[in-house]
C-alpha atoms as a PDB file:
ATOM      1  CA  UNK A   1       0.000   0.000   0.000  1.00  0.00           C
ATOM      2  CA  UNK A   2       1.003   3.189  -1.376  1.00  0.00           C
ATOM      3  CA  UNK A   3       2.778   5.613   1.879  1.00  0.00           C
ATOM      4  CA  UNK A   4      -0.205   8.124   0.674  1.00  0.00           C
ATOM      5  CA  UNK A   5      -2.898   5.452   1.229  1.00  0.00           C
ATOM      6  CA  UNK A   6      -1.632   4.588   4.227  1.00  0.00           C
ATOM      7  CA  UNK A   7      -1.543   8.675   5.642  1.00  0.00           C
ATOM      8  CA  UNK A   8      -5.402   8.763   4.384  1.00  0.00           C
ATOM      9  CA  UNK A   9      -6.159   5.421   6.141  1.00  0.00           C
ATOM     10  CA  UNK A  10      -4.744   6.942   9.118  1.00  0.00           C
ATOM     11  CA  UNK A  11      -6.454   9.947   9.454  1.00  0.00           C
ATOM     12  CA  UNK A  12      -9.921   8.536   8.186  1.00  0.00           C
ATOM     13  CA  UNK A  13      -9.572   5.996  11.031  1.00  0.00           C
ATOM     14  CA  UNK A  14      -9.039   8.145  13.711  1.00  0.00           C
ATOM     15  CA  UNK A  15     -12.132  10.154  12.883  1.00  0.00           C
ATOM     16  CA  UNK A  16     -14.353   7.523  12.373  1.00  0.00           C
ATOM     17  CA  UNK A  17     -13.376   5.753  15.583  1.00  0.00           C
ATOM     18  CA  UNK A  18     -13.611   9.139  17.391  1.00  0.00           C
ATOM     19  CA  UNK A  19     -17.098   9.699  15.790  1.00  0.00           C
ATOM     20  CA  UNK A  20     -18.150   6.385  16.238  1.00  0.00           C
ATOM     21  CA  UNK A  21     -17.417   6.413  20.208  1.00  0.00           C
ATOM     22  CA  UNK A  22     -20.760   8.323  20.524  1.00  0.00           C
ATOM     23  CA  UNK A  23     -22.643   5.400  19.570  1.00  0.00           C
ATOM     24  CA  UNK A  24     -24.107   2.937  22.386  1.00  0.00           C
ATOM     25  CA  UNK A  25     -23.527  -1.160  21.880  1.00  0.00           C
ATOM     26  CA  UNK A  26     -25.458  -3.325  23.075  1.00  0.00           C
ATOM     27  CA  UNK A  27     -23.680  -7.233  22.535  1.00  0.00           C
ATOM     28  CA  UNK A  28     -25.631  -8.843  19.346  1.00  0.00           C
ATOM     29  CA  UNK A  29     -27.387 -11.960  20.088  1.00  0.00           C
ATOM     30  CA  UNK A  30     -30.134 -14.449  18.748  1.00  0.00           C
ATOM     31  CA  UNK A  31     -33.841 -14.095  18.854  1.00  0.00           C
ATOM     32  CA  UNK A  32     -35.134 -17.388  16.916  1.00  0.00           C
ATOM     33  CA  UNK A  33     -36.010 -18.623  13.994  1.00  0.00           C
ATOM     34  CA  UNK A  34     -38.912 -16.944  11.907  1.00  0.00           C
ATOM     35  CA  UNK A  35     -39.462 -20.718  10.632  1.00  0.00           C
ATOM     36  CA  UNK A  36     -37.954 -23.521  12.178  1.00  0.00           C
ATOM     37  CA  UNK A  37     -39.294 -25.629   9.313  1.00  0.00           C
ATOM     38  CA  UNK A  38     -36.286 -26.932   7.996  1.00  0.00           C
ATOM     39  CA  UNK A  39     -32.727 -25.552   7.500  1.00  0.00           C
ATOM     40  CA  UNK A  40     -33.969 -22.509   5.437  1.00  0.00           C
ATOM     41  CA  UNK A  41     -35.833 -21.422   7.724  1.00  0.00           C
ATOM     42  CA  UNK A  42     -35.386 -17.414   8.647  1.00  0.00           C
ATOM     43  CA  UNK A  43     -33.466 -15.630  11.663  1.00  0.00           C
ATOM     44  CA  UNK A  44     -33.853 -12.861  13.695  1.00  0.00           C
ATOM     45  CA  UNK A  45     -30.886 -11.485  15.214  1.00  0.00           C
ATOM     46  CA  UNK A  46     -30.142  -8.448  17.354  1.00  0.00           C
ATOM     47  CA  UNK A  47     -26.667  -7.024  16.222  1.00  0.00           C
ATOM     48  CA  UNK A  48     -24.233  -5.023  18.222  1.00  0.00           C
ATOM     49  CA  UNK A  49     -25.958  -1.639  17.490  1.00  0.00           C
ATOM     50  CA  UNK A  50     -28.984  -3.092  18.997  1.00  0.00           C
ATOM     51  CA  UNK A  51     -30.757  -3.270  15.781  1.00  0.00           C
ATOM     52  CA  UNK A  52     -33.272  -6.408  14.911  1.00  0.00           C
ATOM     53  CA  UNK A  53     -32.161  -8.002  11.587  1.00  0.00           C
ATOM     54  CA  UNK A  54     -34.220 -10.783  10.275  1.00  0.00           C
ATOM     55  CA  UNK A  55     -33.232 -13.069   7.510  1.00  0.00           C
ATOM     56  CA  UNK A  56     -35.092 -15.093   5.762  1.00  0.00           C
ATOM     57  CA  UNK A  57     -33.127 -17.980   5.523  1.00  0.00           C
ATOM     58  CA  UNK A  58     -29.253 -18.765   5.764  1.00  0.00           C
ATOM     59  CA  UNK A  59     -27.336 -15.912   3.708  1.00  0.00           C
ATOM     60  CA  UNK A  60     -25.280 -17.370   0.480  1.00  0.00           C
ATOM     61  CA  UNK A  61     -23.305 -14.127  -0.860  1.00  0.00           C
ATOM     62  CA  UNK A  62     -22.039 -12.516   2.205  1.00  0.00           C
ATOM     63  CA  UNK A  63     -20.623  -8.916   1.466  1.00  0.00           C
ATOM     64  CA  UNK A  64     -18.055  -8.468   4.206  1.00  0.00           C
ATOM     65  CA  UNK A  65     -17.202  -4.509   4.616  1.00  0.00           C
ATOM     66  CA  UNK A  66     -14.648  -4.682   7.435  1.00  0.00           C
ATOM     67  CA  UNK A  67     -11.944  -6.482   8.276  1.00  0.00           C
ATOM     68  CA  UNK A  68     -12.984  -8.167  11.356  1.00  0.00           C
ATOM     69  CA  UNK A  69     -15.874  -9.787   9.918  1.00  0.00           C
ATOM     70  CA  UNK A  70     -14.010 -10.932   6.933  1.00  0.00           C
ATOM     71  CA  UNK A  71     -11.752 -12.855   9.647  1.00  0.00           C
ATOM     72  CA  UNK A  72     -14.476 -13.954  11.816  1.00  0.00           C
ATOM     73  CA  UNK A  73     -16.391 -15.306   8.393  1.00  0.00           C
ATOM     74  CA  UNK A  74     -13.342 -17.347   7.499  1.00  0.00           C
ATOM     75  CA  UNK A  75     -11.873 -18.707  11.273  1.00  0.00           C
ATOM     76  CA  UNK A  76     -15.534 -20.604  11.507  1.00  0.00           C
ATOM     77  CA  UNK A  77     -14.961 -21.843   8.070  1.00  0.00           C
ATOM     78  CA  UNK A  78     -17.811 -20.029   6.333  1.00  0.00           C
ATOM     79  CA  UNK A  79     -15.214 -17.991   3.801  1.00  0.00           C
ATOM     80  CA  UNK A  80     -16.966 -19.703   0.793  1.00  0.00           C
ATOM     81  CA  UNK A  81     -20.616 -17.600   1.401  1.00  0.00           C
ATOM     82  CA  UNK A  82     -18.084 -14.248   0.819  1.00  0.00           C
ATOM     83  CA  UNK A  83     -18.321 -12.754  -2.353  1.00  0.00           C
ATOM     84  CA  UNK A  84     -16.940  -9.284  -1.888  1.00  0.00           C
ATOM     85  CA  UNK A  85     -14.858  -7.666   1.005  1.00  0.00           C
ATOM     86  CA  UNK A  86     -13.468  -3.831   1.820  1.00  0.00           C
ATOM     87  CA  UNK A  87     -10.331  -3.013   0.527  1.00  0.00           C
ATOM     88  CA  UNK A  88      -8.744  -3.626   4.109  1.00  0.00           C
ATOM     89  CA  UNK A  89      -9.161  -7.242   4.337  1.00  0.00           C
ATOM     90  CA  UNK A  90      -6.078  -8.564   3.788  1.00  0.00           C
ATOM     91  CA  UNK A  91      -6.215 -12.041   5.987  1.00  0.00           C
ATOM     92  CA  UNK A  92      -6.019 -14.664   5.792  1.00  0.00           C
ATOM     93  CA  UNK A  93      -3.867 -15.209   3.208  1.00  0.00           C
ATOM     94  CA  UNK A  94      -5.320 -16.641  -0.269  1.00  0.00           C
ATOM     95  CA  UNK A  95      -8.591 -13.702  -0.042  1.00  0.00           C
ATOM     96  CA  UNK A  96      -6.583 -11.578  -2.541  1.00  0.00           C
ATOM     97  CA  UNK A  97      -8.844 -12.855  -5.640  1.00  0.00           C
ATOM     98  CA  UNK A  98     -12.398 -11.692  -4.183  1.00  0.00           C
ATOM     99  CA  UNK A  99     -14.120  -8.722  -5.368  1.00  0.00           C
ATOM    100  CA  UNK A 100     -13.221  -5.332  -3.144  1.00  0.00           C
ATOM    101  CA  UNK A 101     -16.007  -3.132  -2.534  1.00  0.00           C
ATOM    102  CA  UNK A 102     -14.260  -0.139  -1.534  1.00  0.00           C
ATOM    103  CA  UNK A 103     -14.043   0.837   1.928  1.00  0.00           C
ATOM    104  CA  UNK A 104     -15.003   3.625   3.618  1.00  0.00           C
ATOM    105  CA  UNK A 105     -17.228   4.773   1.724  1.00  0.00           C
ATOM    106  CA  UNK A 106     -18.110   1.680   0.224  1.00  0.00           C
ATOM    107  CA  UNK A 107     -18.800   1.714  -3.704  1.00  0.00           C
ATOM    108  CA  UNK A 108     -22.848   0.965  -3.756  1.00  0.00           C
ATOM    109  CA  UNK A 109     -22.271  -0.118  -7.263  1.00  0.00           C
ATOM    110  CA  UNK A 110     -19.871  -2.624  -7.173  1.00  0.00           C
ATOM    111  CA  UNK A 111     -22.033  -3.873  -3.420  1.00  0.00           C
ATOM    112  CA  UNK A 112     -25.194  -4.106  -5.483  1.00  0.00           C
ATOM    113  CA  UNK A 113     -23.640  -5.956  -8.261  1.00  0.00           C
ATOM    114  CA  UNK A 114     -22.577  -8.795  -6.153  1.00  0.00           C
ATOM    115  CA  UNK A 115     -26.508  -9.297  -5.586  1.00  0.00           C
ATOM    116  CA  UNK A 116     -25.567 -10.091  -1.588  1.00  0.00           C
ATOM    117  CA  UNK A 117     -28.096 -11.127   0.615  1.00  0.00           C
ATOM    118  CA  UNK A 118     -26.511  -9.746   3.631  1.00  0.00           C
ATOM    119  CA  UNK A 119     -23.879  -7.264   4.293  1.00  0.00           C
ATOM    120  CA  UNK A 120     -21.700  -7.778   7.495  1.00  0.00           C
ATOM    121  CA  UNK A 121     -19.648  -4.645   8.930  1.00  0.00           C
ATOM    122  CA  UNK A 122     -18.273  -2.858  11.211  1.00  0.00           C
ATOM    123  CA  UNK A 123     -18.835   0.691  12.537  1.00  0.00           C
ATOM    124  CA  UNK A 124     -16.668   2.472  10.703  1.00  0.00           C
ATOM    125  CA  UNK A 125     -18.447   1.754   7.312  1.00  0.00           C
ATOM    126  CA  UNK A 126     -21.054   5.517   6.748  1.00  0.00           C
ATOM    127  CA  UNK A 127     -24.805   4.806   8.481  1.00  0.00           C
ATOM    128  CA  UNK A 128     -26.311   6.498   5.673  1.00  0.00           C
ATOM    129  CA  UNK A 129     -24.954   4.229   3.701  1.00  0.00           C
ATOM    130  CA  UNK A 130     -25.732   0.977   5.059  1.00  0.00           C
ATOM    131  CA  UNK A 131     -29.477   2.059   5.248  1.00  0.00           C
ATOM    132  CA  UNK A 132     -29.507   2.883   1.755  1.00  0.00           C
ATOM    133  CA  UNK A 133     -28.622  -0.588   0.653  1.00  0.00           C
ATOM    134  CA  UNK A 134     -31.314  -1.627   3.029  1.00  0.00           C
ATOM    135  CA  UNK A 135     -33.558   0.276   1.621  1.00  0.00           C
ATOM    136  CA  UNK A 136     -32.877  -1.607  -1.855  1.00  0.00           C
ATOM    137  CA  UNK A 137     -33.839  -5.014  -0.110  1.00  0.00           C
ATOM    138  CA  UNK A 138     -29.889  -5.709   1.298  1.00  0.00           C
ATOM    139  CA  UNK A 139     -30.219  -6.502   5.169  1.00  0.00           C
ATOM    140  CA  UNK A 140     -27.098  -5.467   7.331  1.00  0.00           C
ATOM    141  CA  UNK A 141     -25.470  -6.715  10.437  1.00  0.00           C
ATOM    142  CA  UNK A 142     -23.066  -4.419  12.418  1.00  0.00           C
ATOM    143  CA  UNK A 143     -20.308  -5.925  14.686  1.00  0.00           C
ATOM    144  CA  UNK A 144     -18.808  -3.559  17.241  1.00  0.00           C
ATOM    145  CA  UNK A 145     -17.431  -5.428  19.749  1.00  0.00           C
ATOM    146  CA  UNK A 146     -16.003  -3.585  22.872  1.00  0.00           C
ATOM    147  CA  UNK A 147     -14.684  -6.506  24.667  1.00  0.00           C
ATOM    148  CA  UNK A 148     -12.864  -9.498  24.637  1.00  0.00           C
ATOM    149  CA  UNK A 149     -16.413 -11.268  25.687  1.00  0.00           C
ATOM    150  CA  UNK A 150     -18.410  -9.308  22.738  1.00  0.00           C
ATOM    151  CA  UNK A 151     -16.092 -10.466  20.625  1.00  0.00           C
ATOM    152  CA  UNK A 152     -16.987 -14.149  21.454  1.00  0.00           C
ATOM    153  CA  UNK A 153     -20.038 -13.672  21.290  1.00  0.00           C
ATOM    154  CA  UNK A 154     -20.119 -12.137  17.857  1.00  0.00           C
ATOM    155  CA  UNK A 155     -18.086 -14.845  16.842  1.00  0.00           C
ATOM    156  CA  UNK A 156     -21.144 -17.256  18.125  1.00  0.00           C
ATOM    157  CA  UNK A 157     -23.744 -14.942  16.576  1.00  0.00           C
ATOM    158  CA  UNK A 158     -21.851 -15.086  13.011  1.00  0.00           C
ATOM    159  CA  UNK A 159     -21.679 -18.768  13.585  1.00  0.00           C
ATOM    160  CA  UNK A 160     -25.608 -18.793  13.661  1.00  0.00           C
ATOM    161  CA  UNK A 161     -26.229 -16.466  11.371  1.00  0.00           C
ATOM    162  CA  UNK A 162     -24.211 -18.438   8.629  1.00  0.00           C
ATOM    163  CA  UNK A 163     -25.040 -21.423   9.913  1.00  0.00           C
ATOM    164  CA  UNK A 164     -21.552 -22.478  11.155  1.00  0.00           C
ATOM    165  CA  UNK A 165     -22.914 -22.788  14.708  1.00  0.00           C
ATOM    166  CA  UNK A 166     -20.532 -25.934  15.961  1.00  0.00           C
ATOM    167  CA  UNK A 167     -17.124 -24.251  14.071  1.00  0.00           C
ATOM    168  CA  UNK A 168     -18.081 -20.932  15.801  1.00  0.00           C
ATOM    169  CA  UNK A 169     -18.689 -22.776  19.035  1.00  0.00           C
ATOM    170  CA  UNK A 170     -15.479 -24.848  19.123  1.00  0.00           C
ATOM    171  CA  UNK A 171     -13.741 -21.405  17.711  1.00  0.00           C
ATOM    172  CA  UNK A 172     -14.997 -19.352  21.006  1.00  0.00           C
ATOM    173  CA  UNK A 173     -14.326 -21.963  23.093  1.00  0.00           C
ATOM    174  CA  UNK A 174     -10.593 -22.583  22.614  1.00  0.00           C
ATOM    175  CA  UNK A 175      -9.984 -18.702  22.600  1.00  0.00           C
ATOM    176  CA  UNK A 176     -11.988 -18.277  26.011  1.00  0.00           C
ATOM    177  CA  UNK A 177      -9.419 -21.332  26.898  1.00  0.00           C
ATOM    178  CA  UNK A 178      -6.591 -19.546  26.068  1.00  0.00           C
ATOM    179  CA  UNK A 179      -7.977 -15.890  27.793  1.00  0.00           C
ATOM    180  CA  UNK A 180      -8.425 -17.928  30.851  1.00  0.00           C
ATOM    181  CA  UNK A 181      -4.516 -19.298  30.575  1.00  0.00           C
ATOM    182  CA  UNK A 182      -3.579 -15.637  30.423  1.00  0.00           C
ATOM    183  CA  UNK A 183      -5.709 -14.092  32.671  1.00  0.00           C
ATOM    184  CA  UNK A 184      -4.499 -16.571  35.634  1.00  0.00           C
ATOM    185  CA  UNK A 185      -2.055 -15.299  35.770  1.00  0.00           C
ATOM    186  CA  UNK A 186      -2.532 -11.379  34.864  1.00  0.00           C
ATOM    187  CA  UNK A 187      -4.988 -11.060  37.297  1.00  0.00           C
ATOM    188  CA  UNK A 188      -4.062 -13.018  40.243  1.00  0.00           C
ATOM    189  CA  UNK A 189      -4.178 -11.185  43.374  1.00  0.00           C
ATOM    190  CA  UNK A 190      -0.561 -10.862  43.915  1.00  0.00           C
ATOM    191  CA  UNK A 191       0.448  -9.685  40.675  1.00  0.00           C
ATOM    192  CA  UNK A 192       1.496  -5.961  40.824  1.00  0.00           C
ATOM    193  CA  UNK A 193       0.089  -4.375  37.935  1.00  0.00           C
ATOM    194  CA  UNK A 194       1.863  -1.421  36.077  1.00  0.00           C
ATOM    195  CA  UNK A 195       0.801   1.954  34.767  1.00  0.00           C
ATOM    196  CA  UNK A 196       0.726   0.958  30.674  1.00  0.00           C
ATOM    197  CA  UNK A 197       0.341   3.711  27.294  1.00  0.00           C
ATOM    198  CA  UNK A 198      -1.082   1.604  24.606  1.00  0.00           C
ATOM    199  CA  UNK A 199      -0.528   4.209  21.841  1.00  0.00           C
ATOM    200  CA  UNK A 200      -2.214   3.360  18.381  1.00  0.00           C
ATOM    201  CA  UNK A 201      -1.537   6.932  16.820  1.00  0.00           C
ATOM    202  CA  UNK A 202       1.126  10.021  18.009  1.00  0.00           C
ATOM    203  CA  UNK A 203      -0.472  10.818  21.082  1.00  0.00           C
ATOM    204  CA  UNK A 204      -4.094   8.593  20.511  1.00  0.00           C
ATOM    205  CA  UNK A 205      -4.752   6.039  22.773  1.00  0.00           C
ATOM    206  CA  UNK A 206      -7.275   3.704  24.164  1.00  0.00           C
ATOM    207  CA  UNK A 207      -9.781   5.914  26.707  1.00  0.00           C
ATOM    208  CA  UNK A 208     -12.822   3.934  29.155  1.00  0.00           C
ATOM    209  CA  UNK A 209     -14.864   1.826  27.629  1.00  0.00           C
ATOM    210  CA  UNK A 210     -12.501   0.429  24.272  1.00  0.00           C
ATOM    211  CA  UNK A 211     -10.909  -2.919  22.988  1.00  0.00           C
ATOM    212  CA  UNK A 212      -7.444  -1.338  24.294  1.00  0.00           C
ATOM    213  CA  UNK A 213      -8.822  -0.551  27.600  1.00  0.00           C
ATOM    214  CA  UNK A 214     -10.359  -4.354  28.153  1.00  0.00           C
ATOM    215  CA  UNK A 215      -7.272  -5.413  26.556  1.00  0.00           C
ATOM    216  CA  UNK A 216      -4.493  -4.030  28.964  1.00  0.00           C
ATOM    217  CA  UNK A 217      -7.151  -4.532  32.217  1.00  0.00           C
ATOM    218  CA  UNK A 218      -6.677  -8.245  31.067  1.00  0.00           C
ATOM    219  CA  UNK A 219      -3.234  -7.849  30.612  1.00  0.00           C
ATOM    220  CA  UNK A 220      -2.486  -7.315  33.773  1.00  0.00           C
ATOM    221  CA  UNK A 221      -1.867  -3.122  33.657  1.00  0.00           C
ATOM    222  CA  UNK A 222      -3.305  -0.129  34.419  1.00  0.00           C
ATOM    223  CA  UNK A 223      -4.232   2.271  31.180  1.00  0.00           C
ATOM    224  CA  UNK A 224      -3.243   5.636  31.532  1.00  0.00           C
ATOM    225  CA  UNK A 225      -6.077   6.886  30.141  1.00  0.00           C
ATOM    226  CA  UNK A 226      -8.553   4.561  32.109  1.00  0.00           C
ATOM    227  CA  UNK A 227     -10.245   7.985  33.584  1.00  0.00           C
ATOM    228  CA  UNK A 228     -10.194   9.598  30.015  1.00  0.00           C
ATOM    229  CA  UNK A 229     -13.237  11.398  28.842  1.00  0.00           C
ATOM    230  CA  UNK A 230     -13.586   9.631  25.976  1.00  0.00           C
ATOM    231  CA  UNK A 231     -13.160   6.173  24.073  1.00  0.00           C
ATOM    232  CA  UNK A 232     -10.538   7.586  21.957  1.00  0.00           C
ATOM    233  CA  UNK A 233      -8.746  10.427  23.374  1.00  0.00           C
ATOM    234  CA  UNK A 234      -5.822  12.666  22.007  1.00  0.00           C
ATOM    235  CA  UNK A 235      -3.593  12.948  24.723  1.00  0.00           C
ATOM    236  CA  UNK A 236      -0.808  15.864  25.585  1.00  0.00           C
ATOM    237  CA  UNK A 237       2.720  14.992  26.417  1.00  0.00           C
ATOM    238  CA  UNK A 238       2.056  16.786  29.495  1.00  0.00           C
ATOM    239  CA  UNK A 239      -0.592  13.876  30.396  1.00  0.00           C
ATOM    240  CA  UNK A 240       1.607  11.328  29.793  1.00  0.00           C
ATOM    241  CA  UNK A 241       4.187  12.693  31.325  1.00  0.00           C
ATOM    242  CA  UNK A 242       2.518  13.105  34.421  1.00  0.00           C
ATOM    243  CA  UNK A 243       1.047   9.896  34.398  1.00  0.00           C
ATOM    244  CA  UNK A 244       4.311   8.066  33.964  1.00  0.00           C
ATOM    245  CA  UNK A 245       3.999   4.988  32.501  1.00  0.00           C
ATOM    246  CA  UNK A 246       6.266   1.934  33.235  1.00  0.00           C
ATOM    247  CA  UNK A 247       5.678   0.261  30.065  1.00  0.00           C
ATOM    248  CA  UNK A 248       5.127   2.297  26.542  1.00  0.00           C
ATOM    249  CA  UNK A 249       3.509  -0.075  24.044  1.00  0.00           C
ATOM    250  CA  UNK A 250       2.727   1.473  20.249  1.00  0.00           C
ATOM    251  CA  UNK A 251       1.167   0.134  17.386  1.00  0.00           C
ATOM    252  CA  UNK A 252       3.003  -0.774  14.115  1.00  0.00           C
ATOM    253  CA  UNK A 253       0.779  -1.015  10.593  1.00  0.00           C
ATOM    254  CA  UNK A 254      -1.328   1.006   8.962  1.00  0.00           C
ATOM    255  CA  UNK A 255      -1.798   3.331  11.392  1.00  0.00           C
ATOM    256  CA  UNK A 256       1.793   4.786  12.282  1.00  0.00           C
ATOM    257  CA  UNK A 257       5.041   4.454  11.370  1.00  0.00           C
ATOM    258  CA  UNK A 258       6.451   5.300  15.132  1.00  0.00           C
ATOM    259  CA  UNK A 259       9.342   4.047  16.304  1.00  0.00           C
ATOM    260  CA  UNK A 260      11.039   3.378  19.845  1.00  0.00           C
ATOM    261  CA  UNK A 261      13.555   6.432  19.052  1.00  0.00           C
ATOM    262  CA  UNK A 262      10.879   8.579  17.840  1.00  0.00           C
ATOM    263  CA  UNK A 263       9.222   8.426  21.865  1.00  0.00           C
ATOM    264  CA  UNK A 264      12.164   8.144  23.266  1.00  0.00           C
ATOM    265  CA  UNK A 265      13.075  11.412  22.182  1.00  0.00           C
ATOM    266  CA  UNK A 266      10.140  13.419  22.720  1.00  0.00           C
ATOM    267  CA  UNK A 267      10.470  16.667  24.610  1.00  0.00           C
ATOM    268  CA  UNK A 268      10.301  15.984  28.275  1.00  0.00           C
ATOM    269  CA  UNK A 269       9.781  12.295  27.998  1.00  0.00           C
ATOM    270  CA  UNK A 270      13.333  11.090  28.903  1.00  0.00           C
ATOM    271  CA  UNK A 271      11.943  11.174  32.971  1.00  0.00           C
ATOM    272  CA  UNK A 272       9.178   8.709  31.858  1.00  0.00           C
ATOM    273  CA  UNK A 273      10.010   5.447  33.725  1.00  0.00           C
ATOM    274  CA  UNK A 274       8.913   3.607  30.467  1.00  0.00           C
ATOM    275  CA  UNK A 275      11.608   5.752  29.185  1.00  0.00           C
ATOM    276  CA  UNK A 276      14.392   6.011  31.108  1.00  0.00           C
ATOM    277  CA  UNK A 277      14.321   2.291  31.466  1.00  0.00           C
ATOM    278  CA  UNK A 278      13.672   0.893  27.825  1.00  0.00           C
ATOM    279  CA  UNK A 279      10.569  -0.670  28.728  1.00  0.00           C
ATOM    280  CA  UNK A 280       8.606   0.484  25.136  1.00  0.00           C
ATOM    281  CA  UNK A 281       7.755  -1.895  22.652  1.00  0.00           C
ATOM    282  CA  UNK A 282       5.706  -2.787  19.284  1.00  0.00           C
ATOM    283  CA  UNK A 283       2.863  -4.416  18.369  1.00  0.00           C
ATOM    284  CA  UNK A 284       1.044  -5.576  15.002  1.00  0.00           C
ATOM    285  CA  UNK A 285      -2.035  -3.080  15.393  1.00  0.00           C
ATOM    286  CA  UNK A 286      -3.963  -5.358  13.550  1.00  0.00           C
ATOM    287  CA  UNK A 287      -4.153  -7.768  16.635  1.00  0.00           C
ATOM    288  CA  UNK A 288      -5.150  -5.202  19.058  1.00  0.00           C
ATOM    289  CA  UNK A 289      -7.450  -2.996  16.491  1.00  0.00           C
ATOM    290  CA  UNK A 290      -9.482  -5.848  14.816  1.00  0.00           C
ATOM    291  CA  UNK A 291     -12.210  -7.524  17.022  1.00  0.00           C
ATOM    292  CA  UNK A 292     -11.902 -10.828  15.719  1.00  0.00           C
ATOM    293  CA  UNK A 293      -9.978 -14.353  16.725  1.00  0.00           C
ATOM    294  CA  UNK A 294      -6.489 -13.156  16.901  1.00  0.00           C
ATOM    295  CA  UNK A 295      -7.514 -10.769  19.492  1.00  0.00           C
ATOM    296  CA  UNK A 296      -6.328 -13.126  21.736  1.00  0.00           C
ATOM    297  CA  UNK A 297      -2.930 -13.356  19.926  1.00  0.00           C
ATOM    298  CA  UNK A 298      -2.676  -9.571  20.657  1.00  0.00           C
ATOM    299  CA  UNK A 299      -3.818 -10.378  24.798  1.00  0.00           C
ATOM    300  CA  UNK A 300      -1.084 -13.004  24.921  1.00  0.00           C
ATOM    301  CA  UNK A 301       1.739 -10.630  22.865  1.00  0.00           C
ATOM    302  CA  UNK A 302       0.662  -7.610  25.356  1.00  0.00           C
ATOM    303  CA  UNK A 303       0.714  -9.921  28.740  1.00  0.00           C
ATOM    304  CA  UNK A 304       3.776 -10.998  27.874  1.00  0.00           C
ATOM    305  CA  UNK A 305       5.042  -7.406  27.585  1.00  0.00           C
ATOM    306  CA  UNK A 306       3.630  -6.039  30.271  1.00  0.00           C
ATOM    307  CA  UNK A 307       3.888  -8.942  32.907  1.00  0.00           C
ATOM    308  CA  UNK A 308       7.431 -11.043  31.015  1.00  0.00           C
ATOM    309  CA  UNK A 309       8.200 -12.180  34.363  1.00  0.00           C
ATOM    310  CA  UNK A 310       5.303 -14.431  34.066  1.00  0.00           C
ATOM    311  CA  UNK A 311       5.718 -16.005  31.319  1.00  0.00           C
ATOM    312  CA  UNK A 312       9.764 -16.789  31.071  1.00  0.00           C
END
């Protein structure tokens, strides 16, 4: 991807994930079948907007328009009902060949000519839109998970919905397995937890109420910005300053190209304890950014950073 794409990509997510914080979630779940006649029978569903979405029988060309669904879709092995996906999906490996409907915005055009009978996305992908395809007899799901726990049970609810219900199952179940490996030790009572800036953009972090809040709680640390006013706040260097963090953590992808030497050096940040004693590290954003299955991988990679004593 192009250095300009990747500026544009930056800057469009931070607005949309700043804009999108405003919104209220409510975990999606199932209602019940509209006809439990036979395997065609239709769904109702409640997504994670809190919207009712009923299908009337198990979708066949799935439009994914976010990453995260696209790698929910294909970890429960239902990758052969997608017929399009946003320009951002890029795993796993071997999706290169399907059509890409844009992003955000999506292209209507190309959506519609894929003749889906449901769109899957996230919250980043324009309301207005979404409602217009609707409107044209194209039902939408939105997934905008919060939590380590949403996330599994979005993974369930994608299971149903595409009729995948034992992969998604056995899928949730071995990554609440592995949460619970981590999170024995994280959170036992004895385990001294340190002050942690999960950066994900020059100065943005993770506020109350986000994945990288939930994420670093599990972890085993304390988020600087756990008393933030928002989801997605834009720090100063005087906050972070003053809140001294003992581990520095920033994302590496699309998002950033930050470096250890770039913080290192920033004015007033060589008295940061993260600082002064080379405790700031990387991570792939996409494991702490997308809300699907290798969410966990980015739990594990961040206990491990914050807590290595645990896990030597």
């Amino acid at each position: 991807m192009a250095m300009e794409k990747k500026g544009q990509w930056a800057i469009l997510l931070v607005v949309c994930v700043v804009a999108s914080s405003a919104a209220s979630f409510a975990g999606g779940y199932y209602v019940g079948e509209t006809n439990s006649s036979g395997p065609d029978g239709g769904l109702v569903i409640v997504d994670d907007y809190g919207r009712t979405v009923s299908l009337e029988s198990i979708p066949t060309r799935i439009v994914s328009a976010a990453p995260t669904p696209t790698e929910i879709l294909f970890a429960i092995g239902a990758g052969d009902l997608v017929v399009g996906i946003d320009e951002y999906s890029d795993y796993p490996e071997g999706i290169g060949n399907l059509t890409r409907v844009g992003a955000y915005p999506l292209n209507l055009e190309v959506v519609i000519g894929l003749n889906p009978d449901l769109i899957i996305s996230s919250d980043l992908v324009p309301a207005d839109q979404l409602e217009n395809l609707e409107a044209q007899g194209i039902p939408y799901m939105i997934l905008a998970a919060r939590t380590l726990e949403d996330v599994m049970g979005d993974i369930r609810l994608v299971g149903i919905v595409t009729g995948h219900i034992d992969e998604a199952e056995a899928l949730a179940g071995s990554l609440e397995a592995r949460i619970e490996t981590i999170t024995e030790k994280t959170l036992a009572l004895d385990v001294e937890k340190p002050r942690v800036y999960l950066e994900y953009f020059p100065y943005w972090t993770y506020g109350p109420g986000s994945f990288g809040d939930n994420l670093i709680a599990l972890a085993g640390g304390i988020n600087i910005a756990e008393n933030a006013s928002s989801e997605y706040p834009l720090l100063t260097s005087e906050f972070v300053i003053a809140q001294d963090p003992e581990i520095i953590i920033f994302t590496i992808g699309y998002m950033t190209s930050t470096n250890a030497e770039e913080i290192s050096s920033r004015s007033g940040w060589d008295g940061i304890t993260a600082v002064s004693g080379d405790q700031i590290y990387s991570i792939d954003d996409n494991l702490v950014s997308r809300y699907g299955p290798r969410i966990v991988d980015g739990l594990e990679q961040l206990a491990e950073l914050i807590h290595p004593e645990l896990f030597a």
